[in-house]
PDB file of N, CA and C in Angstrom:
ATOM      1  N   UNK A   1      35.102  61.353 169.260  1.00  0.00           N
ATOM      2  CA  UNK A   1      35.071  59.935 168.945  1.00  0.00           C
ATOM      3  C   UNK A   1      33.845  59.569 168.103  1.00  0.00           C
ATOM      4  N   UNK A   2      32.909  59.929 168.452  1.00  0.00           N
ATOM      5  CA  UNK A   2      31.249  60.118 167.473  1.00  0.00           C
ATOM      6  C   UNK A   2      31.694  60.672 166.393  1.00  0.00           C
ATOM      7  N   UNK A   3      32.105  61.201 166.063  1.00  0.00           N
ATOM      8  CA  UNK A   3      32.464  62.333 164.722  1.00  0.00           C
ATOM      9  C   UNK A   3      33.052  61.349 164.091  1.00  0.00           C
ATOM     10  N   UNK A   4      34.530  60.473 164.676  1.00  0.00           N
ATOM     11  CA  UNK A   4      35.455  59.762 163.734  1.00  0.00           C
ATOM     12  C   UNK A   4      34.499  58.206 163.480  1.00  0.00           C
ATOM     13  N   UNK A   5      33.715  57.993 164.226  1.00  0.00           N
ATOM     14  CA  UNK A   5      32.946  56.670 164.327  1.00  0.00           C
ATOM     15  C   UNK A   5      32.103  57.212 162.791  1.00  0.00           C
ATOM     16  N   UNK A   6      31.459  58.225 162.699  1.00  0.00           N
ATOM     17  CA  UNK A   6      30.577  58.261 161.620  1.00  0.00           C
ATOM     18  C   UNK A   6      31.790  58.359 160.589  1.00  0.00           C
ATOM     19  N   UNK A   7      32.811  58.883 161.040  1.00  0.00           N
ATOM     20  CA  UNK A   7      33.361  59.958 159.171  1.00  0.00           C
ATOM     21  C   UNK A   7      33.667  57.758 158.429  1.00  0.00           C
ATOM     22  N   UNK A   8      34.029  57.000 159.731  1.00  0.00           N
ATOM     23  CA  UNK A   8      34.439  55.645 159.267  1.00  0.00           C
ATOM     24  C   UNK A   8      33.469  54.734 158.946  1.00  0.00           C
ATOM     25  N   UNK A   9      32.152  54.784 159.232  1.00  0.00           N
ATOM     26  CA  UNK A   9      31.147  54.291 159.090  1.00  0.00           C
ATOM     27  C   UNK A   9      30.692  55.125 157.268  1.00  0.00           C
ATOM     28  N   UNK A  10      30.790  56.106 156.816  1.00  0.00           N
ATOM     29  CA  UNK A  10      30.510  56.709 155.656  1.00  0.00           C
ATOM     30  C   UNK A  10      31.129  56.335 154.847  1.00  0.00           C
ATOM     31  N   UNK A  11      32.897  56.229 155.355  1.00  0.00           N
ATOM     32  CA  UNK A  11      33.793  55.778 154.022  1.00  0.00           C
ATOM     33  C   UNK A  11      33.338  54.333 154.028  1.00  0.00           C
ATOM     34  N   UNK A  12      33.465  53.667 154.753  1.00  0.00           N
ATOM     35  CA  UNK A  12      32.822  52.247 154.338  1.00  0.00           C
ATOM     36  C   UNK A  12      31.873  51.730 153.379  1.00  0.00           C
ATOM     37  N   UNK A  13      30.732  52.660 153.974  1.00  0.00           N
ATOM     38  CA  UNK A  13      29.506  52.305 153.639  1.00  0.00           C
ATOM     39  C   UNK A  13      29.498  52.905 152.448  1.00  0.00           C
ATOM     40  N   UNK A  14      29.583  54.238 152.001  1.00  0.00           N
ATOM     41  CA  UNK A  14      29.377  55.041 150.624  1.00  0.00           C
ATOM     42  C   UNK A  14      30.175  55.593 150.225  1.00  0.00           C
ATOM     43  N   UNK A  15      31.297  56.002 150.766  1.00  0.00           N
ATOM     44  CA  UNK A  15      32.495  56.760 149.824  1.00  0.00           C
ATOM     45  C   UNK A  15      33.268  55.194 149.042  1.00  0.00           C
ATOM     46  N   UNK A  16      33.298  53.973 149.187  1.00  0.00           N
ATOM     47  CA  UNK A  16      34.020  52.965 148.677  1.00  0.00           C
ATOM     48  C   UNK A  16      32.847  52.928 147.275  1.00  0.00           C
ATOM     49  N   UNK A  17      31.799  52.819 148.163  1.00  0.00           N
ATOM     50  CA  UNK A  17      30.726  52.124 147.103  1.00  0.00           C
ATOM     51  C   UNK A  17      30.584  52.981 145.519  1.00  0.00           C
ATOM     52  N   UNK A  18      30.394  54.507 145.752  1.00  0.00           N
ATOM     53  CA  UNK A  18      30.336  55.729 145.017  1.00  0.00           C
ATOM     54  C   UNK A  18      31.567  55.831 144.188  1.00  0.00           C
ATOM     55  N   UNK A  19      33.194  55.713 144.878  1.00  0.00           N
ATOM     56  CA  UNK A  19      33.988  55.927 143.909  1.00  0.00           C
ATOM     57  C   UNK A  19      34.690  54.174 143.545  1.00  0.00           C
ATOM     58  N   UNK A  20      34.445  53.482 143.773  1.00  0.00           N
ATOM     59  CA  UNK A  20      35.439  52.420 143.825  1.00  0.00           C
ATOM     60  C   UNK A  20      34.506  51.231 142.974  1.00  0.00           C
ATOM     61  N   UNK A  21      33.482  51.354 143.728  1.00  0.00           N
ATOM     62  CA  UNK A  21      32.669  49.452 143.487  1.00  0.00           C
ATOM     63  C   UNK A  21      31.514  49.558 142.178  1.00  0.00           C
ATOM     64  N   UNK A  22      30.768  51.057 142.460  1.00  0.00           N
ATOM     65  CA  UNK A  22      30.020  51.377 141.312  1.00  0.00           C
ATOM     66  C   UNK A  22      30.254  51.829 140.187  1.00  0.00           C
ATOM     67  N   UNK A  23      31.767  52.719 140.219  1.00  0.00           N
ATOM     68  CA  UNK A  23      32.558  52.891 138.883  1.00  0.00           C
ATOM     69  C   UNK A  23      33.187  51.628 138.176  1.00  0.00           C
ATOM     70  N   UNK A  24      33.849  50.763 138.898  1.00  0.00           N
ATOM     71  CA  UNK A  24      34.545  49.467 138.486  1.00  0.00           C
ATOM     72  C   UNK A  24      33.395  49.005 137.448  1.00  0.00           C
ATOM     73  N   UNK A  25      32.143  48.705 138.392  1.00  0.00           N
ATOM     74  CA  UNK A  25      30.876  47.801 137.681  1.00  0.00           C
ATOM     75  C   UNK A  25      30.679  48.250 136.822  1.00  0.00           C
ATOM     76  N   UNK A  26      30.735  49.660 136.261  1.00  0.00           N
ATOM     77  CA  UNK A  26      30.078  50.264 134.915  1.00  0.00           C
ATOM     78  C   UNK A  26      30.845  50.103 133.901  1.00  0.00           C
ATOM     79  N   UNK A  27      32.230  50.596 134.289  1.00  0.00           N
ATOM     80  CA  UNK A  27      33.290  49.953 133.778  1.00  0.00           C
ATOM     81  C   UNK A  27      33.515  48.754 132.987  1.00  0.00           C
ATOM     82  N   UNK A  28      33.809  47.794 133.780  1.00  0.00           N
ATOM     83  CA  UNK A  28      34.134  46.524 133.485  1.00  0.00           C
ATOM     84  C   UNK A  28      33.059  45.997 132.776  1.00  0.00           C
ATOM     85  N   UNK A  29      31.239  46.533 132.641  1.00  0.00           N
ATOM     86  CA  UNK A  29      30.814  46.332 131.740  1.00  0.00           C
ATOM     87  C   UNK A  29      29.853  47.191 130.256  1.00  0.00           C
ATOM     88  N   UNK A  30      31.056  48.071 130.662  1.00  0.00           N
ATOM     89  CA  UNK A  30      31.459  48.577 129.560  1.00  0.00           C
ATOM     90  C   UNK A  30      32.442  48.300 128.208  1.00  0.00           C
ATOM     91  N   UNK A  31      33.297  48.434 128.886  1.00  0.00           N
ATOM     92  CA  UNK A  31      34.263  47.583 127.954  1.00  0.00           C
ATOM     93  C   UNK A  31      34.316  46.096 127.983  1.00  0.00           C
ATOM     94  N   UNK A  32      33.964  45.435 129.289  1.00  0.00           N
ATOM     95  CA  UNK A  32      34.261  43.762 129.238  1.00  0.00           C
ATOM     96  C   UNK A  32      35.532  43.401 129.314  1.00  0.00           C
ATOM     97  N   UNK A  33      36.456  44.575 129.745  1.00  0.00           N
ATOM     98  CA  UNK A  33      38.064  43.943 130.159  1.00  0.00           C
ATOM     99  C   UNK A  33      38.463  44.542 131.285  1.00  0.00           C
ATOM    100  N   UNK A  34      39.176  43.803 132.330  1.00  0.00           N
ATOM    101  CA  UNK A  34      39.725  45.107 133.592  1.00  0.00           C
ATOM    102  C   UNK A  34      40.501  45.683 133.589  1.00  0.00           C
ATOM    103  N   UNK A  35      41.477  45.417 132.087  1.00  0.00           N
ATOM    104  CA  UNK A  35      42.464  46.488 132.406  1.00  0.00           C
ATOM    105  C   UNK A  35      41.911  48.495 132.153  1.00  0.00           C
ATOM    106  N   UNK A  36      41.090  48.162 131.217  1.00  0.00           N
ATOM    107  CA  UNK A  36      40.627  49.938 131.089  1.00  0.00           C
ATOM    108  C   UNK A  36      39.832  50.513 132.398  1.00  0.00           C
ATOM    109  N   UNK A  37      39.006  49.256 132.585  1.00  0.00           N
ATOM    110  CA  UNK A  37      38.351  49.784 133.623  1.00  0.00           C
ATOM    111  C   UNK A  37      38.548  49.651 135.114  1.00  0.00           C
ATOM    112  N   UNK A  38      40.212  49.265 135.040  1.00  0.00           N
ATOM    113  CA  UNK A  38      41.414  49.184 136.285  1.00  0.00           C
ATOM    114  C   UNK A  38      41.514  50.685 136.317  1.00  0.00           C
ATOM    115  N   UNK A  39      42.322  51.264 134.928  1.00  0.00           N
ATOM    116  CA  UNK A  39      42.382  52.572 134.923  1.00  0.00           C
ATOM    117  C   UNK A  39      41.666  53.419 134.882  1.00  0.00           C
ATOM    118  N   UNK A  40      40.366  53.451 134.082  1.00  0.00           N
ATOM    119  CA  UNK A  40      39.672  54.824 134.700  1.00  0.00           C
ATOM    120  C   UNK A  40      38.939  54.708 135.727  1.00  0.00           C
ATOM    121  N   UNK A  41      38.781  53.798 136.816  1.00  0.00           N
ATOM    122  CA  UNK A  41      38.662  54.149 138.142  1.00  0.00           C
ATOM    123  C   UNK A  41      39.231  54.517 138.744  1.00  0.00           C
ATOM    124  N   UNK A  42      40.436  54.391 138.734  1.00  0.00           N
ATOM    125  CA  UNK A  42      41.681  55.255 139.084  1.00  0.00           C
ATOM    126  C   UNK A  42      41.354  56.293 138.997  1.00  0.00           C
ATOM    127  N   UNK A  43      41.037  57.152 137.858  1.00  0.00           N
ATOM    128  CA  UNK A  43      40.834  57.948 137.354  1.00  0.00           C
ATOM    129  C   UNK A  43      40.144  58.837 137.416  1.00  0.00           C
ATOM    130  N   UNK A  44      38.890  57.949 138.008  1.00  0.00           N
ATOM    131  CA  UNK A  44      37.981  58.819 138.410  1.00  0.00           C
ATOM    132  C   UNK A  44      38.077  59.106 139.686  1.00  0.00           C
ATOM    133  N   UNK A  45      38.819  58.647 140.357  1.00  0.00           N
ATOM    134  CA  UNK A  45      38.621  58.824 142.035  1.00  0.00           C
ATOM    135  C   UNK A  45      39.823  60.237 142.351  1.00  0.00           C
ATOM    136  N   UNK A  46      40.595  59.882 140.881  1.00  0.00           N
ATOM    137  CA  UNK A  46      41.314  61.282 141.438  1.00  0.00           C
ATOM    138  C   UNK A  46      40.707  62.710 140.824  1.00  0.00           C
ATOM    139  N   UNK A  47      39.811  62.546 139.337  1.00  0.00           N
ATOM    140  CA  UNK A  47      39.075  63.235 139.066  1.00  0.00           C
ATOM    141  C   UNK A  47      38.010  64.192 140.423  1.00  0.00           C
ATOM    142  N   UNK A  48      37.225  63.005 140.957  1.00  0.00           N
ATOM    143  CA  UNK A  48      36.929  63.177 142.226  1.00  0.00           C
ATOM    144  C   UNK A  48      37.310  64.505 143.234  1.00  0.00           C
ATOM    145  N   UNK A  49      38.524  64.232 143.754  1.00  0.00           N
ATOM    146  CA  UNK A  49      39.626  64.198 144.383  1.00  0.00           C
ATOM    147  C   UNK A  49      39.902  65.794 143.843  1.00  0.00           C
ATOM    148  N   UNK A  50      40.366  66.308 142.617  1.00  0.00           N
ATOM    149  CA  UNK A  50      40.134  67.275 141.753  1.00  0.00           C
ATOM    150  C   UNK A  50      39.025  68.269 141.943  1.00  0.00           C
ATOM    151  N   UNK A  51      38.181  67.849 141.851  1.00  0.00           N
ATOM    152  CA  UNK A  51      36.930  68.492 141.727  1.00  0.00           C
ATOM    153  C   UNK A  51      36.910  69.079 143.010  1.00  0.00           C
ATOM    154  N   UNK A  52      36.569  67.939 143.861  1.00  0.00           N
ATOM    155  CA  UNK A  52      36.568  68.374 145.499  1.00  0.00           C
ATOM    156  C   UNK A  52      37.645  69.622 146.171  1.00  0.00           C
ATOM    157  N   UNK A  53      38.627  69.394 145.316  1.00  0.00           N
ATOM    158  CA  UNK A  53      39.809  70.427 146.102  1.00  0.00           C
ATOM    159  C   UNK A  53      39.805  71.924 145.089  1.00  0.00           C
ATOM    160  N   UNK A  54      38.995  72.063 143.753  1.00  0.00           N
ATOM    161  CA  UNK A  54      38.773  72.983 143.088  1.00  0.00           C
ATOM    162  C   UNK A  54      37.117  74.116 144.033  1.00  0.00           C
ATOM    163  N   UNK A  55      36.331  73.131 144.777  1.00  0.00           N
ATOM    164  CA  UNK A  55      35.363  73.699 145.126  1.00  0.00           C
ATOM    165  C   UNK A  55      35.440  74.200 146.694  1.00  0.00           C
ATOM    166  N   UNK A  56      36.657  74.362 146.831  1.00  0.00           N
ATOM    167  CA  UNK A  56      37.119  74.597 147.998  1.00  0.00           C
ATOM    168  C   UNK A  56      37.016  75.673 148.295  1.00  0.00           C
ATOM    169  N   UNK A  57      36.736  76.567 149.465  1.00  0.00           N
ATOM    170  CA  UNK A  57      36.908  77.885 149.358  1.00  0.00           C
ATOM    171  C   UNK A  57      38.606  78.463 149.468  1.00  0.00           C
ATOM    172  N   UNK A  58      39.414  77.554 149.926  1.00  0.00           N
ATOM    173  CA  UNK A  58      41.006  77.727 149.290  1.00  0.00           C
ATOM    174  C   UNK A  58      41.070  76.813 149.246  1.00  0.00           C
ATOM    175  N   UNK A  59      41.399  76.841 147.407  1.00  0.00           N
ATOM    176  CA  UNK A  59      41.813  75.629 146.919  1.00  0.00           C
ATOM    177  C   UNK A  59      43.450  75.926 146.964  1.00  0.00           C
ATOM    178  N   UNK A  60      44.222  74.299 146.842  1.00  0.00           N
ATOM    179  CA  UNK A  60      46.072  74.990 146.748  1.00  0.00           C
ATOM    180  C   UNK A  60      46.059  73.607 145.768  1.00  0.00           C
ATOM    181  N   UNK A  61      45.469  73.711 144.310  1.00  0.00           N
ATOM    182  CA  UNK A  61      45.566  73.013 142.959  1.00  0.00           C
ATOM    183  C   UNK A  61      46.879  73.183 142.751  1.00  0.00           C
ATOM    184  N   UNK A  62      47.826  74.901 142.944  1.00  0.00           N
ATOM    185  CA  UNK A  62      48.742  74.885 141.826  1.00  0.00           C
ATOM    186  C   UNK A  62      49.887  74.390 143.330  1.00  0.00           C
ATOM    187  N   UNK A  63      49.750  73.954 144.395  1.00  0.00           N
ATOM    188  CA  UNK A  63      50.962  73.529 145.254  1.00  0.00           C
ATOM    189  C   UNK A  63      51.403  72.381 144.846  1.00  0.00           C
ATOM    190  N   UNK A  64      52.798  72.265 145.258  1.00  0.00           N
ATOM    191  CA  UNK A  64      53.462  70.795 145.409  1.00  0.00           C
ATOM    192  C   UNK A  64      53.158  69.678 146.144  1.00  0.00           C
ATOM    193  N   UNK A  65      51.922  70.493 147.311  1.00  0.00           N
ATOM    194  CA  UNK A  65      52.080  69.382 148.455  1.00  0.00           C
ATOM    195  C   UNK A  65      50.021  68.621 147.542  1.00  0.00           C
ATOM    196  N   UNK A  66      50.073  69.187 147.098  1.00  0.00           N
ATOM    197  CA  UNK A  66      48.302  68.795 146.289  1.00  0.00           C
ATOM    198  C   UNK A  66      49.198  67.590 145.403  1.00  0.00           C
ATOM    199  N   UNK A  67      49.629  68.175 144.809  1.00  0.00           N
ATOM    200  CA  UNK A  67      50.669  66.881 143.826  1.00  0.00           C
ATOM    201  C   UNK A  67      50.789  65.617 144.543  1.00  0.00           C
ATOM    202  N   UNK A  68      51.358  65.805 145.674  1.00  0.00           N
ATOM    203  CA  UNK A  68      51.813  64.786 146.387  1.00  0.00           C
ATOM    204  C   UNK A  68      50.335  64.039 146.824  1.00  0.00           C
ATOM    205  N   UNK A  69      49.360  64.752 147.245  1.00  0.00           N
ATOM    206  CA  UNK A  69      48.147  64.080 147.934  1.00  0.00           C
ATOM    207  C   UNK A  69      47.958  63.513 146.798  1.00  0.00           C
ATOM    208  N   UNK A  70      47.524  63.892 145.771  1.00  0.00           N
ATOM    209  CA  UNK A  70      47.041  63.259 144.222  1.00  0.00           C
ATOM    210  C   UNK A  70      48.000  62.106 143.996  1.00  0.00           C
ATOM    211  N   UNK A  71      49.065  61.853 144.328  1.00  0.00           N
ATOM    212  CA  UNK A  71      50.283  60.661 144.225  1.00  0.00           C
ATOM    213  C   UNK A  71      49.321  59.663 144.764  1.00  0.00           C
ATOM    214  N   UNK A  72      49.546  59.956 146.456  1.00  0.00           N
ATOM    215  CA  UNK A  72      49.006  59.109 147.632  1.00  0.00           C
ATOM    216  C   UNK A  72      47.515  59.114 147.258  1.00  0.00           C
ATOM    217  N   UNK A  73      46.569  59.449 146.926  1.00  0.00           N
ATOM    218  CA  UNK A  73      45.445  59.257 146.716  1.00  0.00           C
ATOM    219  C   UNK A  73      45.274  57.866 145.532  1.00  0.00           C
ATOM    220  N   UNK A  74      45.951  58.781 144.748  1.00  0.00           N
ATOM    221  CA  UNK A  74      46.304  57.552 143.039  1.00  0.00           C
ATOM    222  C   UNK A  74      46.668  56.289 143.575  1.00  0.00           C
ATOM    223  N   UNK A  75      47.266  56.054 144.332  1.00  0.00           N
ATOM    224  CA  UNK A  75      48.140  54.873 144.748  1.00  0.00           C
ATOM    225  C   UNK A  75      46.843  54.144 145.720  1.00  0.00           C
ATOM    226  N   UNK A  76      46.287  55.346 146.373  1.00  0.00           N
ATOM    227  CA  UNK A  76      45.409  54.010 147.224  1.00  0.00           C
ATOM    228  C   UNK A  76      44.114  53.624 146.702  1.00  0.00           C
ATOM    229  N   UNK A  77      43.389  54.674 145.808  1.00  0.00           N
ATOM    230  CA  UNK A  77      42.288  54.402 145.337  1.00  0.00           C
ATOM    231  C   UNK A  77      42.961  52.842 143.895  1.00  0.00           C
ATOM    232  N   UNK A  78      44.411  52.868 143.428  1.00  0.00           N
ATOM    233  CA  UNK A  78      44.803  51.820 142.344  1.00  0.00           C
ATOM    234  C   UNK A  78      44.822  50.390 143.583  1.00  0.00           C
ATOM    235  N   UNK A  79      45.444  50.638 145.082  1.00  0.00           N
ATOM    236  CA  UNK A  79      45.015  49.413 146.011  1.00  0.00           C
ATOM    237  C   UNK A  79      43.581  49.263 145.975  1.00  0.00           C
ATOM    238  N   UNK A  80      42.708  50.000 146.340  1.00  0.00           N
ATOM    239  CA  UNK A  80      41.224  49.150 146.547  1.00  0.00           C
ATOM    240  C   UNK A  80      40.717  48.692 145.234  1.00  0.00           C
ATOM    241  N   UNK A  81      40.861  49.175 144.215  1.00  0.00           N
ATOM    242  CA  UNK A  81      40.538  48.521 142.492  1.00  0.00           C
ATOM    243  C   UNK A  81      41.075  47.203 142.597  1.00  0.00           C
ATOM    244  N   UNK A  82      42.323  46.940 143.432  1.00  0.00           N
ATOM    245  CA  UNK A  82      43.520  45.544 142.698  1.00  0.00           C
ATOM    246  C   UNK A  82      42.684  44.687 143.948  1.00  0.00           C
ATOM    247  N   UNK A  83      42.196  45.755 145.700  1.00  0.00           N
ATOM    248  CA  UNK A  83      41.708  44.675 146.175  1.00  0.00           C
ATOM    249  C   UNK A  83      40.786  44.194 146.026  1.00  0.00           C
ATOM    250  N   UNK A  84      39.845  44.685 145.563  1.00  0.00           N
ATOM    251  CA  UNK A  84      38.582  44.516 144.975  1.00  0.00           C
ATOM    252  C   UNK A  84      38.446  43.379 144.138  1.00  0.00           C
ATOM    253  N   UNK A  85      39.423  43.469 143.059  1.00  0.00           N
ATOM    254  CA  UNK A  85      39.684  42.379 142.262  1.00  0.00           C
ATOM    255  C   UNK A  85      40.259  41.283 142.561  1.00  0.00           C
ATOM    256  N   UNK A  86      40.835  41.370 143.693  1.00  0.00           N
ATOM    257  CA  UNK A  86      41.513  39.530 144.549  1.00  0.00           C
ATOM    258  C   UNK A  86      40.319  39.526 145.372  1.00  0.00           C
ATOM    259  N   UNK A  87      40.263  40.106 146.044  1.00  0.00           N
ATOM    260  CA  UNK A  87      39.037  39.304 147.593  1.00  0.00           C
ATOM    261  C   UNK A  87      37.725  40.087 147.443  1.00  0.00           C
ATOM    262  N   UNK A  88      37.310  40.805 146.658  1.00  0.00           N
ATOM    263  CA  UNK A  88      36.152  41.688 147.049  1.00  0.00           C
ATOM    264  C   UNK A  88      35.941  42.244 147.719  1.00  0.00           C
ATOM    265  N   UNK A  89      34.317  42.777 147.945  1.00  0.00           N
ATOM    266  CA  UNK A  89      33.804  43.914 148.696  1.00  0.00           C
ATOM    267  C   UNK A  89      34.640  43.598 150.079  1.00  0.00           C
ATOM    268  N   UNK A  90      34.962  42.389 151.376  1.00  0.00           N
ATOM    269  CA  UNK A  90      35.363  42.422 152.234  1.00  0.00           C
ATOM    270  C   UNK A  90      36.424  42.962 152.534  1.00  0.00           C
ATOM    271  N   UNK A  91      37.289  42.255 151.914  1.00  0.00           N
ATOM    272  CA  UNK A  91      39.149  42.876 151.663  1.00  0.00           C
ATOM    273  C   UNK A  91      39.149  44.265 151.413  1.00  0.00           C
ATOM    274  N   UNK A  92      38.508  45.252 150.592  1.00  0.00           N
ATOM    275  CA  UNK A  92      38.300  46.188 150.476  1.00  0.00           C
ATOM    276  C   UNK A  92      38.016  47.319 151.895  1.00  0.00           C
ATOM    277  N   UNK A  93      36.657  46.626 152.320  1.00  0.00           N
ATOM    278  CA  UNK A  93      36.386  47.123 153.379  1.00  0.00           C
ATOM    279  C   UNK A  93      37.361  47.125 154.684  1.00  0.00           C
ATOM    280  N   UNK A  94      37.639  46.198 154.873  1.00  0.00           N
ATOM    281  CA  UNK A  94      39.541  45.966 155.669  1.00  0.00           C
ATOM    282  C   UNK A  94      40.186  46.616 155.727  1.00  0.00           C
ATOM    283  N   UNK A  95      40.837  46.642 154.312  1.00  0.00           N
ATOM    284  CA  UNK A  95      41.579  47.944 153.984  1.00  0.00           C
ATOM    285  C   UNK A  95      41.505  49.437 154.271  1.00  0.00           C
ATOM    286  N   UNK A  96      40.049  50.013 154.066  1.00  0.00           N
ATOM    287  CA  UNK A  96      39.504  50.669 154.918  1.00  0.00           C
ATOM    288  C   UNK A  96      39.457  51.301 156.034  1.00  0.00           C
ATOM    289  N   UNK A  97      39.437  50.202 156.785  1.00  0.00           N
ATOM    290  CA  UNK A  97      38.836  50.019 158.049  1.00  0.00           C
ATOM    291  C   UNK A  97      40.137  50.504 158.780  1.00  0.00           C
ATOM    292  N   UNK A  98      41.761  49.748 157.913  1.00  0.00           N
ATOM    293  CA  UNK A  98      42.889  49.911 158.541  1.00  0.00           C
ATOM    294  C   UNK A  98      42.962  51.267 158.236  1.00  0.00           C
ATOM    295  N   UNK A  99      43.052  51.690 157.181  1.00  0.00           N
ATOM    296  CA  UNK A  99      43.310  53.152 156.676  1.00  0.00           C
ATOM    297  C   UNK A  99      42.833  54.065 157.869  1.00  0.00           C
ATOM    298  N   UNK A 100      41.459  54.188 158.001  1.00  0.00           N
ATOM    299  CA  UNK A 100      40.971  54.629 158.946  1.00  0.00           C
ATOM    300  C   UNK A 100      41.363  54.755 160.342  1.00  0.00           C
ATOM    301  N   UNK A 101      41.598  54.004 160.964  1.00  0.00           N
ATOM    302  CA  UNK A 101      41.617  53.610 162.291  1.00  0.00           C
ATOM    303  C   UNK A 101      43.399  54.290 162.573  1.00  0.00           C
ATOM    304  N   UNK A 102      44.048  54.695 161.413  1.00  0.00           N
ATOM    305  CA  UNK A 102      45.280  55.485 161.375  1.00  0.00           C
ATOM    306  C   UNK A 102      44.740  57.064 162.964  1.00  0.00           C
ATOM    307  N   UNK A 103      43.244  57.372 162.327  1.00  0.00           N
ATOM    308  CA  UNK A 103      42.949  58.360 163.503  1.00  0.00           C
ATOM    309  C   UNK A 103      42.761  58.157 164.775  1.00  0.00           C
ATOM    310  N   UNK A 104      42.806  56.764 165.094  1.00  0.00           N
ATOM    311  CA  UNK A 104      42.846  56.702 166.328  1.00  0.00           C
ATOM    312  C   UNK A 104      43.571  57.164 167.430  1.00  0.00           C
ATOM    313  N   UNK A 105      44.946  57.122 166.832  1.00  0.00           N
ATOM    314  CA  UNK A 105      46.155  57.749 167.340  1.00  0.00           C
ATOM    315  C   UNK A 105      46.438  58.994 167.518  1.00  0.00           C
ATOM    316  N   UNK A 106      45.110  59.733 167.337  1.00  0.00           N
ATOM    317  CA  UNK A 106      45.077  61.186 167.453  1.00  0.00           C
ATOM    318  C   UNK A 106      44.273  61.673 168.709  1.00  0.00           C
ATOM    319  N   UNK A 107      43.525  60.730 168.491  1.00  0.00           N
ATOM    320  CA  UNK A 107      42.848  61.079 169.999  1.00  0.00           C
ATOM    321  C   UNK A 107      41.213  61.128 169.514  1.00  0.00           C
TER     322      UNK A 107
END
């Protein structure tokens, strides 16, 4: 329960901030529009996502079921960008928080 209390306390606190809130910001003033910098945060989080599963000591890059995580990953890191952009840092964190708390049910 200590273990899942921190891994949820980290994504909150710095895995949102690192791929989601500090890429958006550089982004968006970078270009000065959200649609590019809608997409390459996206982008980068699956870049991310990539990287992480290449430095693996077994990586499974060339499986079907990596495809699929990269789907579901794409899809939720494109939710916290869109929530980010209606309600902010809170709504975000929510979202989160629900995502998370999916482990509860594990024990």
């Amino acid at each position: 329960m200590e273990q899942r209390l921190a891994m949820t306390l980290f994504s909150l606190g710095l895995k949102q901030l690192f791929v989601v809130f500090a890429p958006f910001a550089w982004l968006i003033r970078l270009f000065g529009r959200k649609e590019p910098a809608f997409i390459l945060t996206v982008v980068f989080g699956l870049a991310v996502v990539v990287i992480r599963e290449y430095r693996s000591p077994s990586p499974m890059l060339a499986e079907p079921f990596f495809l699929g995580l990269l789907a579901i990953r794409g899809a939720a890191q494109a939710l916290s960008v869109y929530l980010y952009l209606r309600g902010g840092v809170l709504l975000v964190w929510w979202w989160e928080l629900l995502l998370q708390s999916r482990h509860l049910l594990n024990g």
